[in-house]
Protein backbone atom coordinates (compact mmCIF):
# COMPACT_ATOMS: atom_id res chain seq x y z
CA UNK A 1 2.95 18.44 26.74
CA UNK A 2 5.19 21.06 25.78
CA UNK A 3 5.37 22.77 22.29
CA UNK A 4 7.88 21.03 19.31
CA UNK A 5 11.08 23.27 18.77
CA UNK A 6 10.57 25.21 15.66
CA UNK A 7 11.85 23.76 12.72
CA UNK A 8 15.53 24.31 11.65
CA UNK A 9 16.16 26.18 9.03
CA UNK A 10 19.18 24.82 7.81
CA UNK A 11 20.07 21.55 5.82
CA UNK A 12 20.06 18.17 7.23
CA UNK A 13 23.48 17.11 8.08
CA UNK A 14 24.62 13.94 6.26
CA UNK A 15 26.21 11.97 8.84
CA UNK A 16 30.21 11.98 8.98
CA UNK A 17 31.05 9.06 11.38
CA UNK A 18 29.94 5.29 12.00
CA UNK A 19 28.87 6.78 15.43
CA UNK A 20 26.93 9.47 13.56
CA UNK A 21 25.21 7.11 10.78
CA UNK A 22 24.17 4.43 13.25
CA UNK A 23 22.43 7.15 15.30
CA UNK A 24 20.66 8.56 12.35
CA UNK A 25 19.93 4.34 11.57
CA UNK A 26 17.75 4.19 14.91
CA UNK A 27 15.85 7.78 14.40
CA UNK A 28 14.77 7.02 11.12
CA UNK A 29 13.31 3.38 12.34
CA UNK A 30 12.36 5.13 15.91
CA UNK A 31 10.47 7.61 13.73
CA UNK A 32 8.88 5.08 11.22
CA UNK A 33 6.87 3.10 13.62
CA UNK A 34 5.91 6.69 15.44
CA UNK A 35 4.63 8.14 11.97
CA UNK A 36 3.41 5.11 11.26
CA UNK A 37 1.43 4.71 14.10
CA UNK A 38 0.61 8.80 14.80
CA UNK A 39 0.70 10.55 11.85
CA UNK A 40 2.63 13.65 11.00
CA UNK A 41 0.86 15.66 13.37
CA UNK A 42 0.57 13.25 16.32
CA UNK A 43 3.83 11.78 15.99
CA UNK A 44 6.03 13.46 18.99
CA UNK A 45 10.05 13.72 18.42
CA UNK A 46 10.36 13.10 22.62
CA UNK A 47 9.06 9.83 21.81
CA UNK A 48 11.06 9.28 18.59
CA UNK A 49 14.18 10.55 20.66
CA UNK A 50 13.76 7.67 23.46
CA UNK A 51 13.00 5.11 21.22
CA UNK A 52 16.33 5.82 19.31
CA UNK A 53 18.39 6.73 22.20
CA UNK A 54 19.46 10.22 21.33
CA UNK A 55 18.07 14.00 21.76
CA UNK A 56 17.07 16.56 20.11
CA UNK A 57 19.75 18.53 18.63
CA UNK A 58 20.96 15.30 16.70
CA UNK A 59 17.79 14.30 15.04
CA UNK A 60 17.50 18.14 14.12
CA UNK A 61 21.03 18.72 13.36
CA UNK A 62 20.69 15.25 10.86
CA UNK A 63 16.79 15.98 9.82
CA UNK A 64 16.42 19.63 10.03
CA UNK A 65 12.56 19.72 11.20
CA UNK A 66 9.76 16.88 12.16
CA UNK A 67 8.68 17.26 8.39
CA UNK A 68 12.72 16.95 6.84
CA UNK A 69 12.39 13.91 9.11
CA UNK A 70 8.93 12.35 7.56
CA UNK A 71 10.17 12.47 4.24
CA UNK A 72 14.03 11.00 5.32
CA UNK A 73 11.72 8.18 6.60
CA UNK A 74 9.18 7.83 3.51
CA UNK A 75 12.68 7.88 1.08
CA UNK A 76 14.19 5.23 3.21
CA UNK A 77 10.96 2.81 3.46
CA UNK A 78 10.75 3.37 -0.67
CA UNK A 79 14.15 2.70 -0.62
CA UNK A 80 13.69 -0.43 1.23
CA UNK A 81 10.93 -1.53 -0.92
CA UNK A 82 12.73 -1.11 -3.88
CA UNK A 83 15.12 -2.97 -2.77
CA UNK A 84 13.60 -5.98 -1.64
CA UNK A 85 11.31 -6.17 -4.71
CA UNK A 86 12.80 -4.45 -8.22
CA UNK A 87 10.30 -3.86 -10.41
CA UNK A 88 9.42 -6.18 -13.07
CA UNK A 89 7.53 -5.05 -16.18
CA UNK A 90 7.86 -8.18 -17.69
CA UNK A 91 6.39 -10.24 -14.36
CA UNK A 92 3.86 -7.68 -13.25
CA UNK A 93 1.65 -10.30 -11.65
CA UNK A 94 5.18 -11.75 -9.63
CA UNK A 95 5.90 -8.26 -8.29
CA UNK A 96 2.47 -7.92 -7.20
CA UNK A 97 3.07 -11.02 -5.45
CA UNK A 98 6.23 -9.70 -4.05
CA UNK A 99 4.80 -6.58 -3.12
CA UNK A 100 1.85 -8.43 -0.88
CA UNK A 101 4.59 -10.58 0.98
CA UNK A 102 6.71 -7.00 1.26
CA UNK A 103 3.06 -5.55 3.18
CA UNK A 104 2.91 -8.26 5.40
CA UNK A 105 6.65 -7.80 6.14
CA UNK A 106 7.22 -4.19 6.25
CA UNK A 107 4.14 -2.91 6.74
CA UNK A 108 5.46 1.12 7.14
CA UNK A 109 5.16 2.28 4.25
CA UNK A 110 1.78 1.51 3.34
CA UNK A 111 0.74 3.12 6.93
CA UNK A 112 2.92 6.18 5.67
CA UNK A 113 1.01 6.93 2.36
CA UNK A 114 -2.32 6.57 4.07
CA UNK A 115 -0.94 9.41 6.29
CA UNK A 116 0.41 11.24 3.39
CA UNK A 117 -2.97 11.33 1.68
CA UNK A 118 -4.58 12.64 5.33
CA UNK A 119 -2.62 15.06 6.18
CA UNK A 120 -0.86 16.33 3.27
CA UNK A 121 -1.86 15.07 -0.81
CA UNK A 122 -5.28 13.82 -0.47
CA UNK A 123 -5.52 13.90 -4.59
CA UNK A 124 -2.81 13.04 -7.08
CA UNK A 125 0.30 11.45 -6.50
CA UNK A 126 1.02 11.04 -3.48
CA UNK A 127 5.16 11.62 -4.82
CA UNK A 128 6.97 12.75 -6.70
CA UNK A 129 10.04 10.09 -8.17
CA UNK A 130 11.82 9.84 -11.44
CA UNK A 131 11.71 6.34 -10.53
CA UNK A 132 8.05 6.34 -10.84
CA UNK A 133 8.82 7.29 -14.42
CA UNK A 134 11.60 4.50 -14.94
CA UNK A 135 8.47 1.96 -14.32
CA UNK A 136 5.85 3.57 -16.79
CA UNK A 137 8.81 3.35 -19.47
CA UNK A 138 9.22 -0.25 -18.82
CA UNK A 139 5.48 -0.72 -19.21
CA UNK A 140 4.59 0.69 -22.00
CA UNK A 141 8.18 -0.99 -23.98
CA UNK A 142 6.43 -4.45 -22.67
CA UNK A 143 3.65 -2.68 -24.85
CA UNK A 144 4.98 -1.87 -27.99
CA UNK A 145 6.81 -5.77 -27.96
CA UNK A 146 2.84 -7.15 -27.35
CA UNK A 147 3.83 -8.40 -24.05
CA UNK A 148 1.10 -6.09 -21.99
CA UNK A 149 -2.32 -4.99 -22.70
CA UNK A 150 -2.76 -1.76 -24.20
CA UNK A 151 -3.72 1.43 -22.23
CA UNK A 152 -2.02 3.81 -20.35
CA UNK A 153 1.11 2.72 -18.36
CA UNK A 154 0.35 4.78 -15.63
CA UNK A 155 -3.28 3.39 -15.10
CA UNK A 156 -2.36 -0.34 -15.51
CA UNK A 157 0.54 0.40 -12.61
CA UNK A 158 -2.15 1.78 -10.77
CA UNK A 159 -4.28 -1.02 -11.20
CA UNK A 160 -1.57 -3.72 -9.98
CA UNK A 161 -0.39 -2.06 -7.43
CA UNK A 162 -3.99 -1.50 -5.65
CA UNK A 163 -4.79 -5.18 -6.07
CA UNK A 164 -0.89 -5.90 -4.29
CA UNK A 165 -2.38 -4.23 -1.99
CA UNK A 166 -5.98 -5.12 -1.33
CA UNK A 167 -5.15 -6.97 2.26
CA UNK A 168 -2.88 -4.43 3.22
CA UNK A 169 -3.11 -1.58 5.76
CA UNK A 170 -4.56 0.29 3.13
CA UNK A 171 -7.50 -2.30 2.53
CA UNK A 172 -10.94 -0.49 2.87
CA UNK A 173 -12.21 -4.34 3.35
CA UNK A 174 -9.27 -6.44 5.47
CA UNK A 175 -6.24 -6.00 6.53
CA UNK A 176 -3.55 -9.09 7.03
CA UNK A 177 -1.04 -9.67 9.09
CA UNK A 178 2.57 -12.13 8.90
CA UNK A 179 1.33 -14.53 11.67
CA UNK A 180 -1.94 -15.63 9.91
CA UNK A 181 -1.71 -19.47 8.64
CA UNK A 182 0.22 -19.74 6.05
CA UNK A 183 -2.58 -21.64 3.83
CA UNK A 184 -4.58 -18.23 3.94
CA UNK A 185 -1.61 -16.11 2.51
CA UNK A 186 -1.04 -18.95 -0.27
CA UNK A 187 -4.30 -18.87 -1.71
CA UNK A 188 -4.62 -15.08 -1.63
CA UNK A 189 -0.99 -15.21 -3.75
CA UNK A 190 -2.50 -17.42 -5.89
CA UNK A 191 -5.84 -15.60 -6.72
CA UNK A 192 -3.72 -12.32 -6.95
CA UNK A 193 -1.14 -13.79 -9.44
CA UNK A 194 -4.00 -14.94 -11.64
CA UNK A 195 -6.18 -11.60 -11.52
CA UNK A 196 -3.13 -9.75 -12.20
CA UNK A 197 -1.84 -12.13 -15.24
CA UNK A 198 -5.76 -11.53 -16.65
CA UNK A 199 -6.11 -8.17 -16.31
CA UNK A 200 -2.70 -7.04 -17.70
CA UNK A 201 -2.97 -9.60 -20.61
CA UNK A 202 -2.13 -8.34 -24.22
């Protein structure tokens, strides 16, 4: 297989037409399931490029280099996420909830970290967000009103997030998947909602 082109040194380009932001569209979800799948380092952009239907000197011209491109595609599956379930300091065990059906959904971005801590951060956050910071304020005012157990905010987010995600693709034990029955993904909601409610408990 022949070598990747070296990485660009400029600035991605922000797309400027319809045209130009629908093409960008399919090489960021082209390039999700590759990453997903591959990794940073096995991911190939001739693949990417097929899957979305373009070449070369667009997804460099819009991403800049295979790496400008990971991240594009990590920001836009946190994006997603965020989008399809706001966090909710004062339902933590809900947005657990939400974030297990999210997994089963969309199950990219989960596949992305577990990259991101092989191949580039294996200790400490695994990014960095000032949105990340928005959540640990929201914590600790549920707090100070008596609402959440005491502790640190970042350790109890922590703590509910990794039990959203125990049957995800970053499960050590089981992973699920969307077309199990539907009675299996109610009772693991309902255990979840209840450890979550006791363990973040004033």
């Amino acid at each position: 297989m022949p070598p990747e082109p070296p990485a660009s040194s400029s600035a991605p380009t922000v797309p400027s037409t319809a045209r130009g932001a629908a093409t960008s569209r399919r090489i960021i979800d082209a390039a999700a399931v590759e990453f997903a799948a591959r990794g940073i380092a096995g991911a190939r952009i001739d693949r990417i490029i097929a899957a979305a239907h373009t070449n070369k000197a667009q997804l460099y011209g819009y991403f800049g280099s295979k790496d400008g491109l990971f991240d594009a595609v990590v920001a836009d599956r946190v994006s997603f996420t965020t989008e399809a379930r706001p966090f909710d300091a004062a339902d933590l065990p809900g947005w657990a909830v939400g974030l297990y059906d999210h997994n089963l959904r969309q199950p990219d971005l989960v596949r992305l970290i577990a990259w991101i801590r092989l191949e580039r951060r294996p200790t400490g956050l695994w990014f960095d967000s000032a949105d990340h910071e928005q959540k640990l304020a929201e914590i600790a005012a549920e707090q100070a009103a008596g609402r959440l157990c005491a502790g640190d905010p970042f350790d109890l987010l922590t703590l509910v997030i990794s039990m959203a995600c125990a049957w995800s693709p970053a499960s050590g034990v089981y992973t699920a998947t969307a077309d199990e029955p539907a009675a299996d993904h109610e009772r693991r909601r309902a255990l979840l909602r209840e450890c979550v409610a006791r363990a973040v408990a004033p």
